[in-house]
PDB file of N, CA and C in Angstrom:
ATOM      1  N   UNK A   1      94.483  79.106  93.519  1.00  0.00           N
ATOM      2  CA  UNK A   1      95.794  79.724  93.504  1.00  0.00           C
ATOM      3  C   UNK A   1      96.317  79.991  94.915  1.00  0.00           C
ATOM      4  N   UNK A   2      95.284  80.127  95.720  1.00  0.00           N
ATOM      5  CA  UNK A   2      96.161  80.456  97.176  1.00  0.00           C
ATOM      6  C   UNK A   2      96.608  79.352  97.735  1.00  0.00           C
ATOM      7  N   UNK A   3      95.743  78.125  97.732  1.00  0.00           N
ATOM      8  CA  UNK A   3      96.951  76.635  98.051  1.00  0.00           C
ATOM      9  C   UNK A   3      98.024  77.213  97.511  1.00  0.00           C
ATOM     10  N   UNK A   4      98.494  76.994  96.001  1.00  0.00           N
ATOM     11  CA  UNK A   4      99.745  77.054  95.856  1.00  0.00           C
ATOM     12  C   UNK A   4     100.598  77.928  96.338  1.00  0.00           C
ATOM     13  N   UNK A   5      99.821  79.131  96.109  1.00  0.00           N
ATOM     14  CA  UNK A   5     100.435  80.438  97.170  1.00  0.00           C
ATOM     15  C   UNK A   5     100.891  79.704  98.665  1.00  0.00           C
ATOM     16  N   UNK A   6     100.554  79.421  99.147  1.00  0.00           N
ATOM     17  CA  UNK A   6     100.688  78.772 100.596  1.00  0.00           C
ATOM     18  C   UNK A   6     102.084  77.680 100.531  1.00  0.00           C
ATOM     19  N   UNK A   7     101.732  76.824 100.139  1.00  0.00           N
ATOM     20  CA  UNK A   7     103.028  75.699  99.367  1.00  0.00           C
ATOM     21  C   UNK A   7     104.176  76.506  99.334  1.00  0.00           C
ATOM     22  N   UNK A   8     103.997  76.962  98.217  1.00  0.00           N
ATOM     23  CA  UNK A   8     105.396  77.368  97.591  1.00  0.00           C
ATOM     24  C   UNK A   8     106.292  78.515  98.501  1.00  0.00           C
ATOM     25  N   UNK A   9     105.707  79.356  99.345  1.00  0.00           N
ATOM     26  CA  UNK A   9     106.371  80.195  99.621  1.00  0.00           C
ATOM     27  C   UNK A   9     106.305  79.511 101.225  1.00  0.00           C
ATOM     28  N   UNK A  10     106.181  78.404 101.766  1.00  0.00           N
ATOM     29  CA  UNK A  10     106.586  77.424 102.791  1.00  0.00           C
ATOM     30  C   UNK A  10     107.732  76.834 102.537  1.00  0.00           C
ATOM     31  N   UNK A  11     107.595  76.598 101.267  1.00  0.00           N
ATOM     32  CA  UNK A  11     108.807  75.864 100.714  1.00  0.00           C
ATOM     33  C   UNK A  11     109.906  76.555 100.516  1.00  0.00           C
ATOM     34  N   UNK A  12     109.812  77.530  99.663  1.00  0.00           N
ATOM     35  CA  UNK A  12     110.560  78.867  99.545  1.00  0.00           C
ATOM     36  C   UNK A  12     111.089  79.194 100.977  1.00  0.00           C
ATOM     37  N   UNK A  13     110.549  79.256 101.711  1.00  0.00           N
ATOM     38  CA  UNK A  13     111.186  80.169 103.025  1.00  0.00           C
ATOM     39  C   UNK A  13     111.921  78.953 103.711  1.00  0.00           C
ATOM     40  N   UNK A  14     112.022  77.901 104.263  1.00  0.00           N
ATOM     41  CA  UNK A  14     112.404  76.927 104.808  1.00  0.00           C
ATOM     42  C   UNK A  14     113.490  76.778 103.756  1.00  0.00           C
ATOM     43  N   UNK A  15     113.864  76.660 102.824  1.00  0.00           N
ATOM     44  CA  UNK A  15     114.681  76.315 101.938  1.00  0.00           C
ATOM     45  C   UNK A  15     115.588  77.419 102.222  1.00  0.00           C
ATOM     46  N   UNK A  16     115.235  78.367 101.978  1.00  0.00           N
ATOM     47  CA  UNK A  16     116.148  80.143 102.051  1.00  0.00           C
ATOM     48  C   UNK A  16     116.657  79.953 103.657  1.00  0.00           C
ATOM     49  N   UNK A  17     116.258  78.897 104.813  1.00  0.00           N
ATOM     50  CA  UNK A  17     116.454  79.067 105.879  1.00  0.00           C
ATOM     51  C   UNK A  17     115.807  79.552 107.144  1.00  0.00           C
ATOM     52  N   UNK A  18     115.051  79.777 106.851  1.00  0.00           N
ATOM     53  CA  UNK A  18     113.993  80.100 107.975  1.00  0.00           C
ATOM     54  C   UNK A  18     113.730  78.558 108.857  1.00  0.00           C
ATOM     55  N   UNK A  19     114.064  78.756 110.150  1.00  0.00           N
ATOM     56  CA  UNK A  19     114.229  77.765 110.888  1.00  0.00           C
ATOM     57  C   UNK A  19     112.527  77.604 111.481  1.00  0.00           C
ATOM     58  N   UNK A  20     111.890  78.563 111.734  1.00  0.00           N
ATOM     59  CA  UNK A  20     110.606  78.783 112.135  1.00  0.00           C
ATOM     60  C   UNK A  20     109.370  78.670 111.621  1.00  0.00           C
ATOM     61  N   UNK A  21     108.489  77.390 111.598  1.00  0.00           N
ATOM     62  CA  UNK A  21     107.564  76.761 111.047  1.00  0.00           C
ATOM     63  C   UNK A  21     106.321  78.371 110.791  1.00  0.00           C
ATOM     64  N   UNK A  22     106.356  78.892 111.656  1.00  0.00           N
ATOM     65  CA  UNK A  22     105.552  79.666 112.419  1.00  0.00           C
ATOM     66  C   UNK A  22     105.884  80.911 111.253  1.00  0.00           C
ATOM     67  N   UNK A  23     107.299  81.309 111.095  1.00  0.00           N
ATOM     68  CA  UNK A  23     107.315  82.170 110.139  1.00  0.00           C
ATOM     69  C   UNK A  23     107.158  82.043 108.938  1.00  0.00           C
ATOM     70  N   UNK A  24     107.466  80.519 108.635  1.00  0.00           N
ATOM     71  CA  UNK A  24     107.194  80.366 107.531  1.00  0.00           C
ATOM     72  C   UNK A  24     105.621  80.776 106.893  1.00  0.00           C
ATOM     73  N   UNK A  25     104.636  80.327 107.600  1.00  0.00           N
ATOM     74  CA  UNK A  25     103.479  80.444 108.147  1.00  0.00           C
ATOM     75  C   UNK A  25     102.698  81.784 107.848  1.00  0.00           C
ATOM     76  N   UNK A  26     102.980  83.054 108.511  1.00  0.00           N
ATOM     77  CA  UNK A  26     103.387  84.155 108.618  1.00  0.00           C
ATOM     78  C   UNK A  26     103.375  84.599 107.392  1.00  0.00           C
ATOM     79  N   UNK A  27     104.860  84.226 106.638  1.00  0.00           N
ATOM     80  CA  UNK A  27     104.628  85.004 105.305  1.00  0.00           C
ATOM     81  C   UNK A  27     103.618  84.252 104.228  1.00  0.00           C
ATOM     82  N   UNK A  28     103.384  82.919 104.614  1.00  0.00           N
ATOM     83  CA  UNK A  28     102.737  82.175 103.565  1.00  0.00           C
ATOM     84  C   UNK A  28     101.112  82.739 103.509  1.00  0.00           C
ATOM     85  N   UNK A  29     100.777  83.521 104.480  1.00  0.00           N
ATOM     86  CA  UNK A  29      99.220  83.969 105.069  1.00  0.00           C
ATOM     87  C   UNK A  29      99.392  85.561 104.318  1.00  0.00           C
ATOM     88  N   UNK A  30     100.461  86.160 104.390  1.00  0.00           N
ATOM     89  CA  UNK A  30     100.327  87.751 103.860  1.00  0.00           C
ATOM     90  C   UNK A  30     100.671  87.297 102.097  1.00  0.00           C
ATOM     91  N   UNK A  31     101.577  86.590 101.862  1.00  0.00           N
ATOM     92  CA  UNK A  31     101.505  86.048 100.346  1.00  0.00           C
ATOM     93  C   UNK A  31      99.784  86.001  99.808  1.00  0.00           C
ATOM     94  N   UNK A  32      99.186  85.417 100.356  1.00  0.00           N
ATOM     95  CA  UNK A  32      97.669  84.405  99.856  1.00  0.00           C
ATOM     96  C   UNK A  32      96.831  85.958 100.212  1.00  0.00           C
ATOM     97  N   UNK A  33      97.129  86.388 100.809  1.00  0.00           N
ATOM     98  CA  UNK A  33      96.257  87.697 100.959  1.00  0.00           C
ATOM     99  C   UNK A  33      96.663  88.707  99.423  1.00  0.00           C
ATOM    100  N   UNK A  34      97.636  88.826  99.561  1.00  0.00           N
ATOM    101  CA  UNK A  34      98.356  89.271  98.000  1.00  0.00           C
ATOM    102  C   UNK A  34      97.396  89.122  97.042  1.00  0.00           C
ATOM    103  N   UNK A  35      97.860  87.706  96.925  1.00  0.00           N
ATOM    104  CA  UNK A  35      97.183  87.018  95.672  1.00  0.00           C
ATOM    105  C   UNK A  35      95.433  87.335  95.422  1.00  0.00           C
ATOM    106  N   UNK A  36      94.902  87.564  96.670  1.00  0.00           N
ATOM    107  CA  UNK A  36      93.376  87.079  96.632  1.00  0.00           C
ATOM    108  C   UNK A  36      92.951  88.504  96.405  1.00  0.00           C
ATOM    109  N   UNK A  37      93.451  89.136  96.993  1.00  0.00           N
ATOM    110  CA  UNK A  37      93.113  90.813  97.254  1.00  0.00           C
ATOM    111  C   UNK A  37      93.268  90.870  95.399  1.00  0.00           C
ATOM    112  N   UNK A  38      93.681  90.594  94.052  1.00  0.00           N
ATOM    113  CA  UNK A  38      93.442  90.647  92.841  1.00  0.00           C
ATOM    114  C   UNK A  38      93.140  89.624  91.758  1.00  0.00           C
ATOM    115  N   UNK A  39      92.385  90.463  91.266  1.00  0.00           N
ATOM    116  CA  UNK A  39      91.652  89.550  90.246  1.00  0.00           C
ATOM    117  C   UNK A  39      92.218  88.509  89.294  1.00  0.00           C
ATOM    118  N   UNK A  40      92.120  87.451  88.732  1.00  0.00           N
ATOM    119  CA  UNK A  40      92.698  86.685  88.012  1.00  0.00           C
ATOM    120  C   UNK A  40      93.831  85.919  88.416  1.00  0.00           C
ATOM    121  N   UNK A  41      94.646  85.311  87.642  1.00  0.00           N
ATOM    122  CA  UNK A  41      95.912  85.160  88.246  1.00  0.00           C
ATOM    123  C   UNK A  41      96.969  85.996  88.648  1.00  0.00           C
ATOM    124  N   UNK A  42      97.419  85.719  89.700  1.00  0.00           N
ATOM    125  CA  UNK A  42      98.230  86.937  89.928  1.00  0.00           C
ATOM    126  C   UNK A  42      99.838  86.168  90.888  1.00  0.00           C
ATOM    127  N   UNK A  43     100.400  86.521  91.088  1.00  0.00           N
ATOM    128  CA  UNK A  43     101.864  86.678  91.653  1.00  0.00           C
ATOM    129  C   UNK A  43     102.362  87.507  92.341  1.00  0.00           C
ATOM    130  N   UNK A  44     103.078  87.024  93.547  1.00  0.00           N
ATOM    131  CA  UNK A  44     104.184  88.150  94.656  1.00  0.00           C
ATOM    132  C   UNK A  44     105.165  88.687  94.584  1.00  0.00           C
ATOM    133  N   UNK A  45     105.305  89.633  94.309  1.00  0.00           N
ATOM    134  CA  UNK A  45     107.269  89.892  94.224  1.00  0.00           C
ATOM    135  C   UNK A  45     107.631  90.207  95.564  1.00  0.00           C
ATOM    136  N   UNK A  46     108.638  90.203  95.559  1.00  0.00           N
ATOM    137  CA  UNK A  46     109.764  90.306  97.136  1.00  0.00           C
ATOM    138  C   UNK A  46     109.169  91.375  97.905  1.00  0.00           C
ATOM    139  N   UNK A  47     109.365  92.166  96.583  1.00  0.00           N
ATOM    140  CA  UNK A  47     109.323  93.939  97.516  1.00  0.00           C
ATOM    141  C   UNK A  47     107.722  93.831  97.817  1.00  0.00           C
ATOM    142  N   UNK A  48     106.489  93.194  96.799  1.00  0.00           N
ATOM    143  CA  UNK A  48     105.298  93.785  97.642  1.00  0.00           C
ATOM    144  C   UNK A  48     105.199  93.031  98.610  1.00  0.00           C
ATOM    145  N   UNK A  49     105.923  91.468  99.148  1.00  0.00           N
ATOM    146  CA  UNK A  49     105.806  90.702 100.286  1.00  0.00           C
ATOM    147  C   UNK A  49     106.171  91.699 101.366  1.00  0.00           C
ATOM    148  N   UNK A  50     107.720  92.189 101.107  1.00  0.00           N
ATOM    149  CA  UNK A  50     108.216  92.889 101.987  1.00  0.00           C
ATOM    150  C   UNK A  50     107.639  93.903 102.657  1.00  0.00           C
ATOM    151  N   UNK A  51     106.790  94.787 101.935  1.00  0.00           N
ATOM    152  CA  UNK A  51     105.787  95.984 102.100  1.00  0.00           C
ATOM    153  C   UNK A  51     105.285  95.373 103.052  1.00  0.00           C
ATOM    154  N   UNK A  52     104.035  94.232 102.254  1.00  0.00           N
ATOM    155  CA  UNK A  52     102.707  93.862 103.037  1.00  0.00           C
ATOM    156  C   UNK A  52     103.339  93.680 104.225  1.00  0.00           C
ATOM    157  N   UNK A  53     104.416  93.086 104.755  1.00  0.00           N
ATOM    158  CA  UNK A  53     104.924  92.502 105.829  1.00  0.00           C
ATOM    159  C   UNK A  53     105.465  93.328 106.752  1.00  0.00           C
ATOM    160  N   UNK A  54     105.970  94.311 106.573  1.00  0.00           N
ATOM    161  CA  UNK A  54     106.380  95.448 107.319  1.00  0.00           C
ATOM    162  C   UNK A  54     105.356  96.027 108.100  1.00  0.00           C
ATOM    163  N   UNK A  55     103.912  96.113 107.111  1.00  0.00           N
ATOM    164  CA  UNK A  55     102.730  96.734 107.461  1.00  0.00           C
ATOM    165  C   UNK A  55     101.875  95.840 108.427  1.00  0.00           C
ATOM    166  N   UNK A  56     102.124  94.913 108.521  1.00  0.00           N
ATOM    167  CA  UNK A  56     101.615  93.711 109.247  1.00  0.00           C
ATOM    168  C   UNK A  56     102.305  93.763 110.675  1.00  0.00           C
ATOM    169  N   UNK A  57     103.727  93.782 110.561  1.00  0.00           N
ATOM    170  CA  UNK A  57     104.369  93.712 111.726  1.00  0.00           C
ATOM    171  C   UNK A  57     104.341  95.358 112.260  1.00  0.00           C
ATOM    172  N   UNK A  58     104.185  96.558 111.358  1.00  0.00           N
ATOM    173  CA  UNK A  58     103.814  97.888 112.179  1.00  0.00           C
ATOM    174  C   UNK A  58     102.351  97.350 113.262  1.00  0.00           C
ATOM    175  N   UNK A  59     101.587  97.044 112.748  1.00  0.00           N
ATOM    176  CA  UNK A  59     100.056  96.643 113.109  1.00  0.00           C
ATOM    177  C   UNK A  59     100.424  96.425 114.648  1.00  0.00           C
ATOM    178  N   UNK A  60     100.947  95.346 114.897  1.00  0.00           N
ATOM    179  CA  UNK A  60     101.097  94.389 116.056  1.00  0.00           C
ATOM    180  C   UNK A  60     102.150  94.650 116.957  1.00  0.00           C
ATOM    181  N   UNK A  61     103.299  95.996 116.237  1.00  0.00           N
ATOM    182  CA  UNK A  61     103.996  96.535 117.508  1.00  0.00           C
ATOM    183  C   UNK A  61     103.542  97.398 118.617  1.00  0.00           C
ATOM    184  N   UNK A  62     102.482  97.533 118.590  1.00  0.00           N
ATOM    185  CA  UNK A  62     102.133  98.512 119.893  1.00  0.00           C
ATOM    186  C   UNK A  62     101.171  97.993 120.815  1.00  0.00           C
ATOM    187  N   UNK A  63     101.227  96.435 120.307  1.00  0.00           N
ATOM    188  CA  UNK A  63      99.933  95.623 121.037  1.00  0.00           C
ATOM    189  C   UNK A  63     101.071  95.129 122.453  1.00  0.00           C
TER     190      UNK A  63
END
């Protein structure tokens, strides 16, 4: 499931416009963490991308 996790939300983001391979990248790595961090099949919604991602980019602002 995390291939596809990876895929789709590459695809997803480049499509929505994201000019940046790199970001695409980015969210496709906190997506697959999503997914893996629970059991079975599982799925991302916006808002927990958005969370995880906020919390990711708090992490790395004071570096």
């Amino acid at each position: 499931m995390a291939g596809d996790t990876v895929a789709s939300l590459i695809a997803l983001s480049l499509a929505s416009g994201i000019t940046m391979m790199v970001d695409s990248v980015k969210l496709a790595n906190i997506a697959v963490w999503i997914v893996i961090r629970n059991l079975g099949t599982s799925m991302v919604t916006k808002d927990e991308l958005k969370h995880q991602k906020d919390i990711v980019e708090g992490c790395y602002a004071n570096k």
